[in-house]
N, C-alpha and C. Protein backbone atom coordinates (compact mmCIF):
# COMPACT_ATOMS: atom_id res chain seq x y z
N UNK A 1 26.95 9.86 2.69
CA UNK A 1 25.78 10.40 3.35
C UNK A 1 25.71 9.83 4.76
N UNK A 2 25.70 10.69 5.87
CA UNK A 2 25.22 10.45 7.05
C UNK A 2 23.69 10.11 7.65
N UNK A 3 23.83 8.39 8.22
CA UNK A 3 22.96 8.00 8.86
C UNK A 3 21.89 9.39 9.19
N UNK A 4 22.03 10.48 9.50
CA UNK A 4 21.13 11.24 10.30
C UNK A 4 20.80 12.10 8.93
N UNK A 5 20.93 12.10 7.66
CA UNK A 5 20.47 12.47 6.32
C UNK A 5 19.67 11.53 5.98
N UNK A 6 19.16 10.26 6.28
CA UNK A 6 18.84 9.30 5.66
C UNK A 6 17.29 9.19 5.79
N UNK A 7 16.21 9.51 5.01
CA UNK A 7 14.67 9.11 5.11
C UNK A 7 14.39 7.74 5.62
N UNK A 8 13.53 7.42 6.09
CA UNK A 8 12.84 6.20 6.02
C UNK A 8 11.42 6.76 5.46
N UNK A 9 11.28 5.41 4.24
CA UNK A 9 10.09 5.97 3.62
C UNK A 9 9.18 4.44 3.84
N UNK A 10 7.94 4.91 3.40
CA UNK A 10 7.25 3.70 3.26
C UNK A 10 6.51 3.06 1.40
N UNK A 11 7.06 1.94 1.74
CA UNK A 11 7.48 1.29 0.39
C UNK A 11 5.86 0.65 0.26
N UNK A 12 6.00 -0.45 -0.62
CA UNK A 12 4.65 -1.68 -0.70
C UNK A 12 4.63 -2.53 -1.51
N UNK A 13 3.87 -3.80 -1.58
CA UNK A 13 3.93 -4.79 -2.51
C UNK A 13 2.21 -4.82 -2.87
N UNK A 14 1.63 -3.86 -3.00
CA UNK A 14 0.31 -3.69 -3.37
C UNK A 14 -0.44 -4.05 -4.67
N UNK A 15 0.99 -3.46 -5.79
CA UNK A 15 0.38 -4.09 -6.84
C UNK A 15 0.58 -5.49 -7.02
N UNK A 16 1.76 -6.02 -6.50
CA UNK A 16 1.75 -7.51 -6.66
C UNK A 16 0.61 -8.60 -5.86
N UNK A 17 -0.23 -7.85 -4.99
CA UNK A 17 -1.06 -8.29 -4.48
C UNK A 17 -2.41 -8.28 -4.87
N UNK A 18 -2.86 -7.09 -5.74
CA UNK A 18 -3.86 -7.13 -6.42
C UNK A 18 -3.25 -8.55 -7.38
N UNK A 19 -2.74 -8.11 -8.39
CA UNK A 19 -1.99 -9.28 -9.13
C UNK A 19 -2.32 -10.96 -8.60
N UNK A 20 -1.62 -10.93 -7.47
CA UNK A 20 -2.16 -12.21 -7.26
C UNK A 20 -3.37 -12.47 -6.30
N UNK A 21 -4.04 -11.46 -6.71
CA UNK A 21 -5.25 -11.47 -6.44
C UNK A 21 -6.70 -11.69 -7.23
N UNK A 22 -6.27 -12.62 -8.37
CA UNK A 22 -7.49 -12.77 -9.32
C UNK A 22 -6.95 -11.13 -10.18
N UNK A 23 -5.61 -10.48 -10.05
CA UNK A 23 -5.49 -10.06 -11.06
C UNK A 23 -6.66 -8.58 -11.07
N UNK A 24 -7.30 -7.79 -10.01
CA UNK A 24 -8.32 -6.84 -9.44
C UNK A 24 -7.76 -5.62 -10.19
N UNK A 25 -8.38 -4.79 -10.33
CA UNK A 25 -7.84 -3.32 -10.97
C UNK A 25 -8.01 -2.75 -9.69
N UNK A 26 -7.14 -1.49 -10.00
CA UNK A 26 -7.03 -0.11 -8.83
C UNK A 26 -8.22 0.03 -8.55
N UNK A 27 -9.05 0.28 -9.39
CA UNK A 27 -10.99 0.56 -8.87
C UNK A 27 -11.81 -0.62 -8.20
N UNK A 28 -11.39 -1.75 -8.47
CA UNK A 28 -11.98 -2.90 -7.89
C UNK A 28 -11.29 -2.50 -6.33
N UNK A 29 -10.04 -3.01 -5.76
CA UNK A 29 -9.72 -2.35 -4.59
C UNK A 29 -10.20 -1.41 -4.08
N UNK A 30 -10.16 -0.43 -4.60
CA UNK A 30 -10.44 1.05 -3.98
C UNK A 30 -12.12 0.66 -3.78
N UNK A 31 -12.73 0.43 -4.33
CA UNK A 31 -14.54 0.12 -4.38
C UNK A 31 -14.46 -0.85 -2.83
N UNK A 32 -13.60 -2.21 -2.79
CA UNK A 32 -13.83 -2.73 -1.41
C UNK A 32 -13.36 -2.30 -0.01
N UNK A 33 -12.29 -1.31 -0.21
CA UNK A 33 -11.94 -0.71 0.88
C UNK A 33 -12.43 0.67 1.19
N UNK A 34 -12.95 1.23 0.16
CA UNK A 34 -14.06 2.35 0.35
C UNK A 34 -12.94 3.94 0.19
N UNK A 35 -12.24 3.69 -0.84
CA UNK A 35 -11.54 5.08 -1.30
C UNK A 35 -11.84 4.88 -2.41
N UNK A 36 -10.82 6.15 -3.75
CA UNK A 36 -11.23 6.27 -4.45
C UNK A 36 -9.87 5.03 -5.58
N UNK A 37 -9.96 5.36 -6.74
CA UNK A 37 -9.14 4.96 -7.36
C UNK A 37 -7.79 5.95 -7.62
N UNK A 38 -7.87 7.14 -6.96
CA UNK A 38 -6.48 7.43 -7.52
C UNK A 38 -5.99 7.33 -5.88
N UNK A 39 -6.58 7.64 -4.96
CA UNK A 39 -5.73 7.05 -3.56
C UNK A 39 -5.31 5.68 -3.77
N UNK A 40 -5.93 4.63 -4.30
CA UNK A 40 -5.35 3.23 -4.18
C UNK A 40 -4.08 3.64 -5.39
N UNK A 41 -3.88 4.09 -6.50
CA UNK A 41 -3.27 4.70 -7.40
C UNK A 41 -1.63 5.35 -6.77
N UNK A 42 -2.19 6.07 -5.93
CA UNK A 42 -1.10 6.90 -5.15
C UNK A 42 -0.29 6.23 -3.71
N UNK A 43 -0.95 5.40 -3.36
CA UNK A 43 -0.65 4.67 -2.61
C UNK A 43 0.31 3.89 -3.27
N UNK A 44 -0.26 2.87 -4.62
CA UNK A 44 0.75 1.77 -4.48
C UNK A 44 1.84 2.40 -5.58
N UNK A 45 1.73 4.14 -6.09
CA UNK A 45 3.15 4.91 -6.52
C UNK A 45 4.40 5.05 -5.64
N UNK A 46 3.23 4.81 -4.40
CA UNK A 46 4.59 6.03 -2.89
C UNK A 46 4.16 7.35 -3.23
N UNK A 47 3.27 7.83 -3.75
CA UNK A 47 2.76 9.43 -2.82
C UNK A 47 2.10 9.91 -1.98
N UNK A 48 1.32 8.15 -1.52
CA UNK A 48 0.74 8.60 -0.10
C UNK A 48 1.02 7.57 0.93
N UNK A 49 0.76 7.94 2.15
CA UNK A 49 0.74 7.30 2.95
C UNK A 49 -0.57 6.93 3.14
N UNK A 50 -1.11 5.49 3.40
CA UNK A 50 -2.26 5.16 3.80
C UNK A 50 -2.32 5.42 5.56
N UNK A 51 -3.68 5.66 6.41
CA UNK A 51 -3.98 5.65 7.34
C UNK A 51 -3.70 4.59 7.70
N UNK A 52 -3.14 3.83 9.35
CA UNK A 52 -3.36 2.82 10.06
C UNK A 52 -4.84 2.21 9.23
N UNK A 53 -5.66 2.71 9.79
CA UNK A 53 -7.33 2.60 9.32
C UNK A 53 -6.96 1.58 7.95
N UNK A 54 -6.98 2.52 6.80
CA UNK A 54 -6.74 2.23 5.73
C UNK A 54 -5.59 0.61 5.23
N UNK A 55 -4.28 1.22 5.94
CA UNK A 55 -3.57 0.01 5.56
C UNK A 55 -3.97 -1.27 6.68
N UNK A 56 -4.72 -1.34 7.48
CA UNK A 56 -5.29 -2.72 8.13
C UNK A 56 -6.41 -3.11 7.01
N UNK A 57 -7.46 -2.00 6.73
CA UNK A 57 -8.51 -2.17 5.23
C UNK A 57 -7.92 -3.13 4.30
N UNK A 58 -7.22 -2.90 3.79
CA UNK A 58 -6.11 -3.08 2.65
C UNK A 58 -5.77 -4.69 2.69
N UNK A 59 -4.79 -4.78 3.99
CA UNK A 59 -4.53 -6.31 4.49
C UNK A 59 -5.48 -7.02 4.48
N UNK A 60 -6.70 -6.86 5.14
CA UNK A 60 -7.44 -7.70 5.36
C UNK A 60 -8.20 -7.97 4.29
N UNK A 61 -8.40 -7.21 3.25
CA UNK A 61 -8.66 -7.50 2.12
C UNK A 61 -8.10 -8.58 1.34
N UNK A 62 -7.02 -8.53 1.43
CA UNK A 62 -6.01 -9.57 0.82
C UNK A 62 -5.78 -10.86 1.81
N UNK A 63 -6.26 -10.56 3.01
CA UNK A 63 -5.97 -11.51 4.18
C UNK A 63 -4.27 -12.03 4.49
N UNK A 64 -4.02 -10.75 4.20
CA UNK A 64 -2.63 -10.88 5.07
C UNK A 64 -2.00 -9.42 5.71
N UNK A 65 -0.98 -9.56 6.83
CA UNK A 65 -0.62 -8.75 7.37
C UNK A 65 -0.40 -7.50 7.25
N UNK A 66 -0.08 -6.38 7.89
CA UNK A 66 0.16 -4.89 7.03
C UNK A 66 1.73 -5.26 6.79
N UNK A 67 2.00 -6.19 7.45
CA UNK A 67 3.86 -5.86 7.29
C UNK A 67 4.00 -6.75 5.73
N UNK A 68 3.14 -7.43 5.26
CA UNK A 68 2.96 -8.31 4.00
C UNK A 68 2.87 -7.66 3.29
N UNK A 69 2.63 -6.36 3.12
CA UNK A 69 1.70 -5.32 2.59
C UNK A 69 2.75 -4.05 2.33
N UNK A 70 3.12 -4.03 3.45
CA UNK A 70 3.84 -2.79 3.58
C UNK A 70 5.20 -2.29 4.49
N UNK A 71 6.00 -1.65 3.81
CA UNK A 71 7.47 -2.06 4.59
C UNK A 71 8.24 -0.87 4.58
N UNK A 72 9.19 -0.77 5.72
CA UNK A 72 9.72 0.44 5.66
C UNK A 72 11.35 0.51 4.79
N UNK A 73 11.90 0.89 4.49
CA UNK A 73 13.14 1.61 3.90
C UNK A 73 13.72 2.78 3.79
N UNK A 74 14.99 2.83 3.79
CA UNK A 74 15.82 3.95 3.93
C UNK A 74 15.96 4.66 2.46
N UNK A 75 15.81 6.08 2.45
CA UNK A 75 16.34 6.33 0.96
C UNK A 75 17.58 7.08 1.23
């Protein structure tokens, strides 16, 4: 496969962050950053992309970076 076939997608470590986060459910998140539970849901699947907006929400929730959070890759 040629470099110029290649996606860059956007990946995440979201659930491992709820996780070590006192361990929070999808609805606890979604309730402090002000979406619902299947966007936080779909988000940390890879079927959505969060907004700038949203993935700074997200970080700072957890109090760490978006790049802590969220990362790019090739498929």
């Amino acid at each position: 496969m040629s470099s110029t076939n290649k996606q860059i997608k956007l990946g995440n470590n979201l659930r491992r962050c709820r996780f070590e986060h006192n361990e929070i459910s999808q609805q606890e998140l979604a309730n402090a950053v002000g979406v619902t539970r299947l966007t936080t849901h779909s988000i940390e699947a890879g079927k959505f992309n969060p907004s700038v907006s949203l993935a700074l929400k997200i970080a700072k929730f957890f109090n760490k970076t978006v790049e802590e959070i969220f990362y790019l890759y090739e498929e």
